[in-house]
Protein backbone atom coordinates (compact mmCIF):
# COMPACT_ATOMS: atom_id res chain seq x y z
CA UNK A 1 0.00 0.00 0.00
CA UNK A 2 2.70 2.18 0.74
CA UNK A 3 4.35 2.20 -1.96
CA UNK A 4 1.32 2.43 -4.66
CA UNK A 5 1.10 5.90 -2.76
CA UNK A 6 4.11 6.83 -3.59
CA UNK A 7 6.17 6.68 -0.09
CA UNK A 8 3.98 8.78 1.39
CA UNK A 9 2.32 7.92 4.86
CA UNK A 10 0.01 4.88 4.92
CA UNK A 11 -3.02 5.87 4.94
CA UNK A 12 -6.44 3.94 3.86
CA UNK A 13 -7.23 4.44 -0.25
CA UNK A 14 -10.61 4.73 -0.97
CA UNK A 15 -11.28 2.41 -3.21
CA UNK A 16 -12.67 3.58 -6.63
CA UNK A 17 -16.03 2.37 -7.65
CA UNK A 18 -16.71 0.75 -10.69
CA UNK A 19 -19.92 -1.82 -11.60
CA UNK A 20 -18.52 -5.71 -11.24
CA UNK A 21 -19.07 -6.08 -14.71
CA UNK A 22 -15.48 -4.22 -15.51
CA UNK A 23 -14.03 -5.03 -11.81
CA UNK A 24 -10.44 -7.04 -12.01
CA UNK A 25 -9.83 -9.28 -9.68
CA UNK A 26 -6.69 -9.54 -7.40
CA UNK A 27 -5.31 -12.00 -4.84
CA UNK A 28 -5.05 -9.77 -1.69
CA UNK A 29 -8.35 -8.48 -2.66
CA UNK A 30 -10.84 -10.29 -4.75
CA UNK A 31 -13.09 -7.64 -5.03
CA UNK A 32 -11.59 -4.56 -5.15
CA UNK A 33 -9.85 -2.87 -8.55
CA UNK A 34 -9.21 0.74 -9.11
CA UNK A 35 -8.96 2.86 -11.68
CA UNK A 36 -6.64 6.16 -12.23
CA UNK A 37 -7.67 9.27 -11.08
CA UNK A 38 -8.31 11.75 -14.67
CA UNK A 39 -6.74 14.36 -12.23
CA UNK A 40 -4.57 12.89 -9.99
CA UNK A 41 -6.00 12.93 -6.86
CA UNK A 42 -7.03 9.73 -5.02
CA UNK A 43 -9.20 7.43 -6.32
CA UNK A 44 -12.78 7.46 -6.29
CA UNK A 45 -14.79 5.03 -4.05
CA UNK A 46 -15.98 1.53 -5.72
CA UNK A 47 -19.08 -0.15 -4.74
CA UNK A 48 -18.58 -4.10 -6.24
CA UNK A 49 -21.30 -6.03 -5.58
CA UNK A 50 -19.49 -8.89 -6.27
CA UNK A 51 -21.43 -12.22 -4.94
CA UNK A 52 -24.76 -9.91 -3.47
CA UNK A 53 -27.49 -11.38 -0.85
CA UNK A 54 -30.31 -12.99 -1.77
CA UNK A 55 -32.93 -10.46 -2.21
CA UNK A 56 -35.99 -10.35 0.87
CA UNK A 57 -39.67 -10.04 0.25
CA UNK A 58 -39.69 -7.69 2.76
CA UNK A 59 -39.95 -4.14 1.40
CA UNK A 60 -37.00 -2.25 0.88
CA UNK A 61 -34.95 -5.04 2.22
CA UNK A 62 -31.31 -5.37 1.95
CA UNK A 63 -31.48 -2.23 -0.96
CA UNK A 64 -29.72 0.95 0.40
CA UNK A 65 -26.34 1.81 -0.84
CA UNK A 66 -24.24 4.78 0.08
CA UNK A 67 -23.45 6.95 -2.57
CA UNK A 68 -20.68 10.00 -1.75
CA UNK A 69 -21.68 13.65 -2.58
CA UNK A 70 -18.21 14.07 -3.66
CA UNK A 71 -15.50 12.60 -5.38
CA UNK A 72 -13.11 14.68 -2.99
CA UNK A 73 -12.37 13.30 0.05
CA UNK A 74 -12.56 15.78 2.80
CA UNK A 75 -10.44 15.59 5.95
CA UNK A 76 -7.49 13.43 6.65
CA UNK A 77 -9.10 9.62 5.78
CA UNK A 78 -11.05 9.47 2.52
CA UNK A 79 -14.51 7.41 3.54
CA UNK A 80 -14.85 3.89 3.71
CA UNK A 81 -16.20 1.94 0.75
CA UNK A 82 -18.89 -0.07 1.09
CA UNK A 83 -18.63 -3.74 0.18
CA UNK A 84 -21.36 -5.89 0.21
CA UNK A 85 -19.58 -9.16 0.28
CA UNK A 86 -21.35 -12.30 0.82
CA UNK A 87 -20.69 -12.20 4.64
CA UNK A 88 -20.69 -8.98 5.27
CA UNK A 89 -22.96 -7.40 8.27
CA UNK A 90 -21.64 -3.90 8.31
CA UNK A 91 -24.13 -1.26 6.94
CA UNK A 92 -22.56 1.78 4.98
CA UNK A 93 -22.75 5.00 6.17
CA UNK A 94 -24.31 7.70 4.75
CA UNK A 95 -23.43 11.61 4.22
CA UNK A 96 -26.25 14.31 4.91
CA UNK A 97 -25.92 14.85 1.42
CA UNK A 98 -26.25 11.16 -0.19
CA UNK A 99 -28.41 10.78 -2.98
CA UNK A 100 -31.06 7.94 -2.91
CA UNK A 101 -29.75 4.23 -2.44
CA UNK A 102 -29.27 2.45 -6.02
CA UNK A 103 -30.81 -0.95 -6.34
CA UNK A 104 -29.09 -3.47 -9.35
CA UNK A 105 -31.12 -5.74 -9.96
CA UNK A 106 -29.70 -9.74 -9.71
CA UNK A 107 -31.30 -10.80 -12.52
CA UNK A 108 -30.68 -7.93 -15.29
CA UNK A 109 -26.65 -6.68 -13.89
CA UNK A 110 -25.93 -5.59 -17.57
CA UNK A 111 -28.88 -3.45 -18.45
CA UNK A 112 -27.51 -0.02 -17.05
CA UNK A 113 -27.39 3.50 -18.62
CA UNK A 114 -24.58 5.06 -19.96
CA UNK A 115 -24.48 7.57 -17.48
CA UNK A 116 -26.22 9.37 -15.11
CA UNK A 117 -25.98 12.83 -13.53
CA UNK A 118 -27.07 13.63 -9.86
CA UNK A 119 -27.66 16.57 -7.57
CA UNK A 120 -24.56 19.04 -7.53
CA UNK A 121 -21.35 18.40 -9.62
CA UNK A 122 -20.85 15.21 -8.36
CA UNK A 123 -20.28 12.76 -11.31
CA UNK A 124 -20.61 8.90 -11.08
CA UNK A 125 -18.98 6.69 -13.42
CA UNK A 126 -20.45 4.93 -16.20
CA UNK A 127 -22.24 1.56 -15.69
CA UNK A 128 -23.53 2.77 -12.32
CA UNK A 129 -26.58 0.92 -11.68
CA UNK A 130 -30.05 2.40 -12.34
CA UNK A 131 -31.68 3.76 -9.39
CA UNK A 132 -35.13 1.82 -9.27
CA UNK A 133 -37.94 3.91 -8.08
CA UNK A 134 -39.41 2.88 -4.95
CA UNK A 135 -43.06 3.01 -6.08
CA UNK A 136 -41.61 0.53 -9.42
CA UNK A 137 -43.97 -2.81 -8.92
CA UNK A 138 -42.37 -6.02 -7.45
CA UNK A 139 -43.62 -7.86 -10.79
CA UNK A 140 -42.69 -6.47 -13.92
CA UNK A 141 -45.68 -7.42 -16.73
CA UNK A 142 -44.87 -10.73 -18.34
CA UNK A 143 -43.14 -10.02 -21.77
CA UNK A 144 -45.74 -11.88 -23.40
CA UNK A 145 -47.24 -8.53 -25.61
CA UNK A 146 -50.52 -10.22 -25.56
CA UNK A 147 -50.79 -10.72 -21.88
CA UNK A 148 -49.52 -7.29 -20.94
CA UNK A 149 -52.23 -5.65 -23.14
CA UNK A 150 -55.08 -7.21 -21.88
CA UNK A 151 -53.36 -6.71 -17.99
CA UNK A 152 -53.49 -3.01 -18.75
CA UNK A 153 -57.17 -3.25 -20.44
CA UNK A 154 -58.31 -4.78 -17.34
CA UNK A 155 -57.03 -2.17 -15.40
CA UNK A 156 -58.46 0.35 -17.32
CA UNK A 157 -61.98 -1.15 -18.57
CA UNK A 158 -63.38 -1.08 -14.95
CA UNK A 159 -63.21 2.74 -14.48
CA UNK A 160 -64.86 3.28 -18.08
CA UNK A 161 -67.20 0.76 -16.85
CA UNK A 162 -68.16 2.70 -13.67
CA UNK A 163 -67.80 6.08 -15.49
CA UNK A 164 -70.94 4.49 -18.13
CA UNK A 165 -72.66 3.11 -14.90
CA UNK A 166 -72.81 6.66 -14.10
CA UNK A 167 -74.07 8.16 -16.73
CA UNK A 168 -76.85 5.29 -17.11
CA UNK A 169 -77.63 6.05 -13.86
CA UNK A 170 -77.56 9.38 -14.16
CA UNK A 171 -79.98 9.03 -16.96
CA UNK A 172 -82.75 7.10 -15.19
CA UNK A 173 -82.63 9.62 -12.64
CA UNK A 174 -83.44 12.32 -15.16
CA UNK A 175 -86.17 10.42 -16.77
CA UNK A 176 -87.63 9.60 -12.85
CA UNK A 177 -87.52 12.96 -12.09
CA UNK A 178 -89.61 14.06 -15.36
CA UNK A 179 -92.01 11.59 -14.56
CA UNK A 180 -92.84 11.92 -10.99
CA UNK A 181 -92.46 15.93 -11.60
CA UNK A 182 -95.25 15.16 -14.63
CA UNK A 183 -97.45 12.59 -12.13
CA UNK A 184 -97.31 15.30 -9.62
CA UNK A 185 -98.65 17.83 -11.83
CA UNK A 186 -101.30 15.61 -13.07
CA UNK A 187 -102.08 14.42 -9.68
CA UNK A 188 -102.28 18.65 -8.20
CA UNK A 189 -104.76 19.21 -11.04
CA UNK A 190 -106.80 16.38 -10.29
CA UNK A 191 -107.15 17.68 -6.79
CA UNK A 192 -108.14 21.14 -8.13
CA UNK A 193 -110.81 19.62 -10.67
CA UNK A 194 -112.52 17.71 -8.32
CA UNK A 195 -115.96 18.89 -7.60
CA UNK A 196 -116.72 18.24 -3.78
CA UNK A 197 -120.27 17.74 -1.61
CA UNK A 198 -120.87 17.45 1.95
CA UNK A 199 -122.01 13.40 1.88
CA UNK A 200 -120.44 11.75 5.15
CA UNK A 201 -122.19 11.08 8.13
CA UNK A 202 -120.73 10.84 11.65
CA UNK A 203 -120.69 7.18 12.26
CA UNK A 204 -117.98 5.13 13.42
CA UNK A 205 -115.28 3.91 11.35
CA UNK A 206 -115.36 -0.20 10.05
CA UNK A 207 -113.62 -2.38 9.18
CA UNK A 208 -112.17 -2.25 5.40
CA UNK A 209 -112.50 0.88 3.47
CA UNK A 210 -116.08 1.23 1.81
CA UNK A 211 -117.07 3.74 -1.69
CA UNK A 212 -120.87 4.46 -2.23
CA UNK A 213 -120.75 4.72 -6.03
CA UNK A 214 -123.87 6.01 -7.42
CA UNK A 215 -124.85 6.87 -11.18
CA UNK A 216 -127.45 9.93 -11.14
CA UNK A 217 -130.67 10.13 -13.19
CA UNK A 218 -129.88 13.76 -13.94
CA UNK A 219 -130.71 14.22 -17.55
CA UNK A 220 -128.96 16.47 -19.31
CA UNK A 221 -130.12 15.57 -22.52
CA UNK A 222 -129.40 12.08 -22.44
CA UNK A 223 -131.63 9.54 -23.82
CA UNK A 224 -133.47 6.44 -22.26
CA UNK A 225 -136.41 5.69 -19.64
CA UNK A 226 -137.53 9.42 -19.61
CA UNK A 227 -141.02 8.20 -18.47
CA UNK A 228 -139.25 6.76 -15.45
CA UNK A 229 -138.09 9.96 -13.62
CA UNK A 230 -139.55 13.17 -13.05
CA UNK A 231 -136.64 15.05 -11.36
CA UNK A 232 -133.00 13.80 -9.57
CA UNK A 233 -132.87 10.29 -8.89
CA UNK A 234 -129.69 7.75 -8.08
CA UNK A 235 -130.70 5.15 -10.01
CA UNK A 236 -127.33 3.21 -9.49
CA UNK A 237 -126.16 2.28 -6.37
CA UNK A 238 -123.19 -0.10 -5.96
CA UNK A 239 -121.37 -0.40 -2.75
CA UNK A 240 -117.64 -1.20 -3.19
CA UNK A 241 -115.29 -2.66 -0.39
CA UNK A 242 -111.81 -2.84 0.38
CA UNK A 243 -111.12 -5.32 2.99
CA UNK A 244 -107.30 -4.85 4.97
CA UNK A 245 -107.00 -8.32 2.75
CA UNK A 246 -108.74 -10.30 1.39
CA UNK A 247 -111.01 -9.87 -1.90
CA UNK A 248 -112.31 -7.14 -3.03
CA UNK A 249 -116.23 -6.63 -3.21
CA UNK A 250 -119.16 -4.85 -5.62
CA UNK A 251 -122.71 -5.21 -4.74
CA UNK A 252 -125.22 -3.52 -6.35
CA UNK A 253 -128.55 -2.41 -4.02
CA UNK A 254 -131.74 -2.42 -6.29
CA UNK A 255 -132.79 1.30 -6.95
CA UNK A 256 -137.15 0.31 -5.93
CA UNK A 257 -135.33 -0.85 -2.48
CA UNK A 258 -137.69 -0.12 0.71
CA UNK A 259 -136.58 2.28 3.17
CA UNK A 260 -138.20 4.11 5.99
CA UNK A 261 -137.90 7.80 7.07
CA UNK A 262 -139.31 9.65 9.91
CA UNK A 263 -141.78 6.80 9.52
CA UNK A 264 -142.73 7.21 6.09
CA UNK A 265 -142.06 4.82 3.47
CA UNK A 266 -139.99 5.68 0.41
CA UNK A 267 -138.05 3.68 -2.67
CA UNK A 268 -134.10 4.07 -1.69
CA UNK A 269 -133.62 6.23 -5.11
CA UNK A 270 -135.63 9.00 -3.90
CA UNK A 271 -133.68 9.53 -1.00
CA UNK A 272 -131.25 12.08 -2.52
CA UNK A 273 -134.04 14.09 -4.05
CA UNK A 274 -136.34 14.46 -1.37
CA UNK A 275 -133.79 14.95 1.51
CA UNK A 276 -129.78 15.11 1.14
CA UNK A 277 -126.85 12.67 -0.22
CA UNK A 278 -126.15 12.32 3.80
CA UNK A 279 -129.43 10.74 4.35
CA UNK A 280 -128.77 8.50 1.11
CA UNK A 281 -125.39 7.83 2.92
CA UNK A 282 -127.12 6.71 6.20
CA UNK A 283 -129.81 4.46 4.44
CA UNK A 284 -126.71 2.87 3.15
CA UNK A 285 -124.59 2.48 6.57
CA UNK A 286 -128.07 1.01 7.68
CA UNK A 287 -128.34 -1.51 4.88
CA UNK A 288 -125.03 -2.59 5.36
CA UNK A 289 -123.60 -1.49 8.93
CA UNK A 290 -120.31 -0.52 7.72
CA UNK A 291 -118.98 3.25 7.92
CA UNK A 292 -119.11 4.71 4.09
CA UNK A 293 -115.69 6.22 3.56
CA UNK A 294 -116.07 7.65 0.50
CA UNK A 295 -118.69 8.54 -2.48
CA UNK A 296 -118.45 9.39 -5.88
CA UNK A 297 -121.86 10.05 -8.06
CA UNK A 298 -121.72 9.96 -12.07
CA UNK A 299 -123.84 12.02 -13.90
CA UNK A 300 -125.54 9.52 -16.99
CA UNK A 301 -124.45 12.43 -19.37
CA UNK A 302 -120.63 12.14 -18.04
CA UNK A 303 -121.00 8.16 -18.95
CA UNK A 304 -121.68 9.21 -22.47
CA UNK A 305 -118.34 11.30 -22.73
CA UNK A 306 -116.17 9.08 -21.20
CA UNK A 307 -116.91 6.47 -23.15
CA UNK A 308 -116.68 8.33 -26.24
CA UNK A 309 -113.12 9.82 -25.03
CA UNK A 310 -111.80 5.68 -24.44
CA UNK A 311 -113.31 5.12 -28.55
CA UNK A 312 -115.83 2.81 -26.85
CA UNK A 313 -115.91 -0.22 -25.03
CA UNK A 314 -116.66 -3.87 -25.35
CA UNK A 315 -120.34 -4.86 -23.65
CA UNK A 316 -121.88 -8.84 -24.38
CA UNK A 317 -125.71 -9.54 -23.88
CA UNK A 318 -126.97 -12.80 -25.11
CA UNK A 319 -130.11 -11.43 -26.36
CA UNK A 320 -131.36 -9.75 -29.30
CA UNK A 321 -132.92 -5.78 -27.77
CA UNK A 322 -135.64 -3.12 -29.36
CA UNK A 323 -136.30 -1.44 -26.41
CA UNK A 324 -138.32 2.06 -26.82
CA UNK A 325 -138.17 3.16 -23.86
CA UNK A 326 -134.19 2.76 -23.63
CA UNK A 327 -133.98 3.13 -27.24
CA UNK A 328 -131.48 -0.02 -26.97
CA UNK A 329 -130.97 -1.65 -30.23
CA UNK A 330 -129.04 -4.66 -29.38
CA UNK A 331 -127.81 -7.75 -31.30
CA UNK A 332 -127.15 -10.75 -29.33
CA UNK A 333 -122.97 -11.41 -28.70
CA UNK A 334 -120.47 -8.85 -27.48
CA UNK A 335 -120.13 -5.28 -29.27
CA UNK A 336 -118.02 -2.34 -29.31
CA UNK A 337 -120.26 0.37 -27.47
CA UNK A 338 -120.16 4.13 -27.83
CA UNK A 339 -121.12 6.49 -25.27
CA UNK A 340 -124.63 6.53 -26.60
CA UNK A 341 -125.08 2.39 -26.53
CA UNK A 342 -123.46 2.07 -23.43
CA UNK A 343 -126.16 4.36 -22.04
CA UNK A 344 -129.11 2.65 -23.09
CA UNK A 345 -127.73 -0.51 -22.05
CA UNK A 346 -127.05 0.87 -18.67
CA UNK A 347 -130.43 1.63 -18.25
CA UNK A 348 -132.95 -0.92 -20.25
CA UNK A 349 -134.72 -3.00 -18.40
CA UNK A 350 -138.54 -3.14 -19.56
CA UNK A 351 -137.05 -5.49 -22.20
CA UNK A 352 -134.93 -7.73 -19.35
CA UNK A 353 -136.58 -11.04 -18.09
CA UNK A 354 -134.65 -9.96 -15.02
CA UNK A 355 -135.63 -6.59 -14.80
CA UNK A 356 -134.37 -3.86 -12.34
CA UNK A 357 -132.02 -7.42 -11.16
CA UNK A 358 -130.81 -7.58 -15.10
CA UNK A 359 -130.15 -3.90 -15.00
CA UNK A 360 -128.41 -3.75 -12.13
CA UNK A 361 -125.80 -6.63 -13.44
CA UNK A 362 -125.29 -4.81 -17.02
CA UNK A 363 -124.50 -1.79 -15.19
CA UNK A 364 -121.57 -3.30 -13.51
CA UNK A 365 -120.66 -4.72 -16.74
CA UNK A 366 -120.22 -1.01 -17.95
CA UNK A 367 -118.65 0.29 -15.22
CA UNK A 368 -115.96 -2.68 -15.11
CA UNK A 369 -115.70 -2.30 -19.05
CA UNK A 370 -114.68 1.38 -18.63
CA UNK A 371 -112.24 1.20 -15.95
CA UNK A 372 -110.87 -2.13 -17.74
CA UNK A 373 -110.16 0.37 -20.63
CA UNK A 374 -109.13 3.33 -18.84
CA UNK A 375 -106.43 1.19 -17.07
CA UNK A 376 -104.95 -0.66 -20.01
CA UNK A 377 -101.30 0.33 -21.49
CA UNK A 378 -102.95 1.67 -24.68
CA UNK A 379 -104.90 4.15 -23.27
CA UNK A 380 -102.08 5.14 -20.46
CA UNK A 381 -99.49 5.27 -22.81
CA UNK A 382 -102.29 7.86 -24.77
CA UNK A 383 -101.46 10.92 -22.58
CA UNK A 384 -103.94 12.80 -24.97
CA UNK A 385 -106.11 10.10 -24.73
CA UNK A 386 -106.14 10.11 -20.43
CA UNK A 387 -106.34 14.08 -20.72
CA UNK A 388 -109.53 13.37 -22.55
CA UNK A 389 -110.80 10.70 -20.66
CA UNK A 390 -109.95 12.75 -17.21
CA UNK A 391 -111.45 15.54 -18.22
CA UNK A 392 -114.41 14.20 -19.56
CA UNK A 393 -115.01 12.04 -16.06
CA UNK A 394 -114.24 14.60 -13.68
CA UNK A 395 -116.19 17.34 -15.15
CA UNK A 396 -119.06 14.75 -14.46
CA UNK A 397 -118.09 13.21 -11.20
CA UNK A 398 -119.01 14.68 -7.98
CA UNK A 399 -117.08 13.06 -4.71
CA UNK A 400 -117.45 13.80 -1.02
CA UNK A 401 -115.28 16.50 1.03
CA UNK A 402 -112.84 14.15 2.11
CA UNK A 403 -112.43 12.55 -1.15
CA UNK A 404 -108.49 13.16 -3.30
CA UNK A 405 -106.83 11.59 -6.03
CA UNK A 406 -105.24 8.84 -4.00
CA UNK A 407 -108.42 8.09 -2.80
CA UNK A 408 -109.99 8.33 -6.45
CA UNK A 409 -106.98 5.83 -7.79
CA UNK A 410 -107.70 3.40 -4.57
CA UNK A 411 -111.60 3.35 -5.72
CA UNK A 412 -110.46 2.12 -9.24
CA UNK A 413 -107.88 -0.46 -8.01
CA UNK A 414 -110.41 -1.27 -6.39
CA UNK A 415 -113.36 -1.96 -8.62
CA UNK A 416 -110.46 -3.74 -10.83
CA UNK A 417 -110.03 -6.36 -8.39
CA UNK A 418 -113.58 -6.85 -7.75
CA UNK A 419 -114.56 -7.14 -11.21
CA UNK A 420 -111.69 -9.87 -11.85
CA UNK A 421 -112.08 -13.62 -11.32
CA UNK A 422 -110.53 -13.16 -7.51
CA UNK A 423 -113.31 -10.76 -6.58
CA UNK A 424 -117.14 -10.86 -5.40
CA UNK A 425 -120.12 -9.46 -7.43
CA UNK A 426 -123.64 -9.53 -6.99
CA UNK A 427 -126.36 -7.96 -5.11
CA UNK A 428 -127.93 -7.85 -1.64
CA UNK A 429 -130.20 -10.16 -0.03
CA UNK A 430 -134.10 -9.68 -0.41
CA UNK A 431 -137.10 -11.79 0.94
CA UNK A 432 -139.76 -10.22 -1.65
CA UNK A 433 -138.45 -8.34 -4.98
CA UNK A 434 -142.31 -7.36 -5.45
CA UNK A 435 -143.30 -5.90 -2.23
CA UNK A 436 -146.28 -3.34 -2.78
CA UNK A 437 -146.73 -0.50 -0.31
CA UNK A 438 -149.35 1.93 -0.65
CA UNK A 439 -148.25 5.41 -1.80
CA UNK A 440 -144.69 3.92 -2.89
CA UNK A 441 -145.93 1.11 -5.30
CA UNK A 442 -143.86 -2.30 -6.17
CA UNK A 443 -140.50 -2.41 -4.34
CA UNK A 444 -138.04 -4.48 -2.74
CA UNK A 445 -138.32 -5.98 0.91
CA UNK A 446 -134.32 -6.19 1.77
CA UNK A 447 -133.21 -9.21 4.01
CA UNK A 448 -131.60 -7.49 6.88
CA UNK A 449 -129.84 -10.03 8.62
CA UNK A 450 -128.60 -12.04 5.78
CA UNK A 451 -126.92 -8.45 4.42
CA UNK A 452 -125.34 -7.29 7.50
CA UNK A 453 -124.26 -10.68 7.69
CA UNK A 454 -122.71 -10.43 4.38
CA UNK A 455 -121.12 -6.84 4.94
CA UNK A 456 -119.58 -7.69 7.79
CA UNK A 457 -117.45 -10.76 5.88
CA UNK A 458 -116.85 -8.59 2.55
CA UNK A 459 -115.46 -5.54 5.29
CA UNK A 460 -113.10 -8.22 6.82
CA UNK A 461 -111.89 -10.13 4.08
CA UNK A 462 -113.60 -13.79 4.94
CA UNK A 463 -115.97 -13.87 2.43
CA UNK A 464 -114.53 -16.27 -0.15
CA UNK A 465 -114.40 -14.94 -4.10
CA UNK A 466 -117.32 -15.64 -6.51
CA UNK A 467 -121.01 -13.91 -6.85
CA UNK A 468 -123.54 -13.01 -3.74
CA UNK A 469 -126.84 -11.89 -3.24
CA UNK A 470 -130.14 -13.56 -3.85
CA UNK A 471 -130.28 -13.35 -7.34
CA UNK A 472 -126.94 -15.34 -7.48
CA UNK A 473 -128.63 -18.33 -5.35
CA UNK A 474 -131.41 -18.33 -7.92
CA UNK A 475 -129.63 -18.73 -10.78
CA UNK A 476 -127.06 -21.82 -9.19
């Protein structure tokens, strides 16, 4: 050592470093070499990482290497090189001013840049090893071409996936929005079209939720059974129920019905005209003994217009009609009805075996017919079409003061599922359907204990599906 320096006083060389690729080997020490100084001062540190460790999983392990800020020793001992021989434990040490730690990796030693430049004027000699970026994966992408495509498709598919999910969703939202903002403009003016009347009385709420729906006899220019009615009359009366669950119910109560008044004996579809809709409304809650929540009368001349508005709606009756006083013409089989025909078929009954009983069933029949076609997608896909029809219906609907839309939409879900092969149909019980009273002429005698009987199981939901009433038992 001494004299390689020239005489001078031992002291420690620093030894220069060089990547083991161009290192020569020497006996005293296999893995040191050094190279001559361009400007004649003492050689620059080598780092030869001759036989290195086996790399650990563990992050960062086993990778720091000092590098010197300087070429220049400073002081009187140039620093140590650091040597990672196979058994070595020392660590190096490290200047305030070191630049990152360089990593070479085992399995690529010759792939190294030509030369790099780092902070200040320090230069390191070529074939230093790259300095691999911490944040560089721990698995490089296969070289397969193929494989690393569809590796980075895969990483970037799911974000355009979740960036369309968005926008789908973003859509539906829109469209949601438009509708219920649309529904709840329809649904305001319903509200403010509805034309309201004190009907309710004060009794007690039932079980179930019950609708008095009654068709009035008010003329308006219609035509059919003029000779019948001098004045206001309800000449349909149809009592629909809405059990908690269970079926749904429709009976019809026979317009020459007997009821008594302050003692005085009067058909039940003179009750509106003489006193009030609430007295009708308490003859009812007496027939049946359930609370009437609701009521909704139809005008005959606002059946006319809705029907028209739908472009008619299918009616059967399986007999051949001339009926003058009805004016239905009527061949037997099922027909496309206008407002007009579905009118007179309402109301004929001179020409009905059955009579007021036969009228009473074809006037469900229209009813059902009508709310069958309101509610189908043709017609609610229509939105000039339910404009019409609305209009048409409430302009010739009166309801009670507690009466809304929601209410309105439960009636018709309603009569849907009581006209459909799970509900019940028919009409009350009676014990004489030709009962003469002086003053008041033919009428019906009602059977009270068979219908409050009968109300009571439609209100809670026991009664099982299929037709009621007298009538029904008559024709079984």
């Amino acid at each position: 050592m001494s004299e390689e320096n020239g005489g001078k006083d031992p002291m420690p060389a620093p030894p220069s470093f060089i990547p083991s690729a161009g290192r020569k080997k020497t006996e005293s020490q296999p893995h040191k070499s050094t190279i001559p100084s361009q400007s004649g001062s003492p050689s620059i540190p080598s780092f030869s990482p001759a036989a290195q460790p086996a790399r650990s999983s563990a992050p960062h392990a086993g990778r720091r290497t000092a590098q010197p800020s300087s070429v220049t020793p400073s002081g009187s001992s140039a620093p140590q090189s650091f040597r990672p021989a196979a058994n070595s434990t020392s660590r190096p040490r490290k200047s305030a001013s070191s630049s990152p730690a360089s990593f070479a990796p085992a399995s690529a030693p010759n792939n190294h840049r030509a030369s790099q430049q780092v902070r200040g004027s320090s230069s390191i000699p070529t074939g230093m090893p790259r300095t691999t970026r911490q944040n560089t994966p721990r698995q490089p992408l296969s070289g397969n071409s193929t494989t690393g495509f569809q590796s980075t498709a895969k990483a970037v598919l799911p974000h355009r996936k979740r960036h369309m999910g968005r926008v789908i969703l973003a859509f539906f939202l829109a469209v949601i929005l438009a509708l219920g903002l649309s529904i709840f403009s329809a649904w305001n003016w319903v509200d403010g079209q509805l034309n309201k009347q004190s009907w309710l009385t004060n009794k007690a709420d039932t079980a179930g939720e019950s609708w008095l729906i009654l068709g009035s006899d008010e003329r308006e220019g219609t035509v059919g059974d003029a000779g019948d009615v001098t004045g206001f009359r309800t000449d349909t009366i149809l009592v629909l129920t809405k059990p908690k669950s269970g079926p749904s119910s429709l009976i019809s109560i026979p317009r020459d019905s007997l009821v008594e008044i302050d003692q005085s004996y009067m058909k039940i579809n003179a009750v509106a005209q003489l006193y009030n809709g609430k007295q009708l409304v308490n003859e009812v809650e007496d027939i049946t003994g359930q609370k009437i929540n609701h009521v909704a009368m139809v005008q005959f001349g606002g059946l006319v217009k809705v029907v028209d508005a739908l472009g008619g709606v299918e009616l059967c009756y399986d007999q051949d009609v001339s009926d003058p006083y009805s004016q239905l013409n009527w061949t037997a089989g099922c027909h496309t009805a206008d407002g007009t025909t579905a009118l007179a078929f309402s109301r004929m009954r001179y020409a009905d075996a059955q009579g007021d009983f036969g009228r009473a069933a074809r006037q469900r029949q229209v009813i059902n017919a009508i709310v069958k076609k309101g509610a189908s997608k043709d017609t609610l896909l229509n939105f000039g079409k339910v404009k019409k029809v609305a209009e048409a219906a409430l302009g010739s609907v009166t309801v009670d003061e507690k009466a809304s839309t929601s209410s309105l939409m439960r009636m018709a879900l309603a009569f849907k599922s009581a006209s459909g092969d799970q509900g019940i149909s028919g009409s009350v019980y009676w014990t004489d359907p030709d009962y003469y009273v002086d003053g008041v002429g033919s009428s019906v005698l009602l059977d009270e204990g068979k219908n409050l009987e009968l109300f009571s199981e439609l209100a809670k939901g026991t009664h099982r599906a299929g037709t009621v009433g007298t009538l029904a038992e008559q024709q079984s």
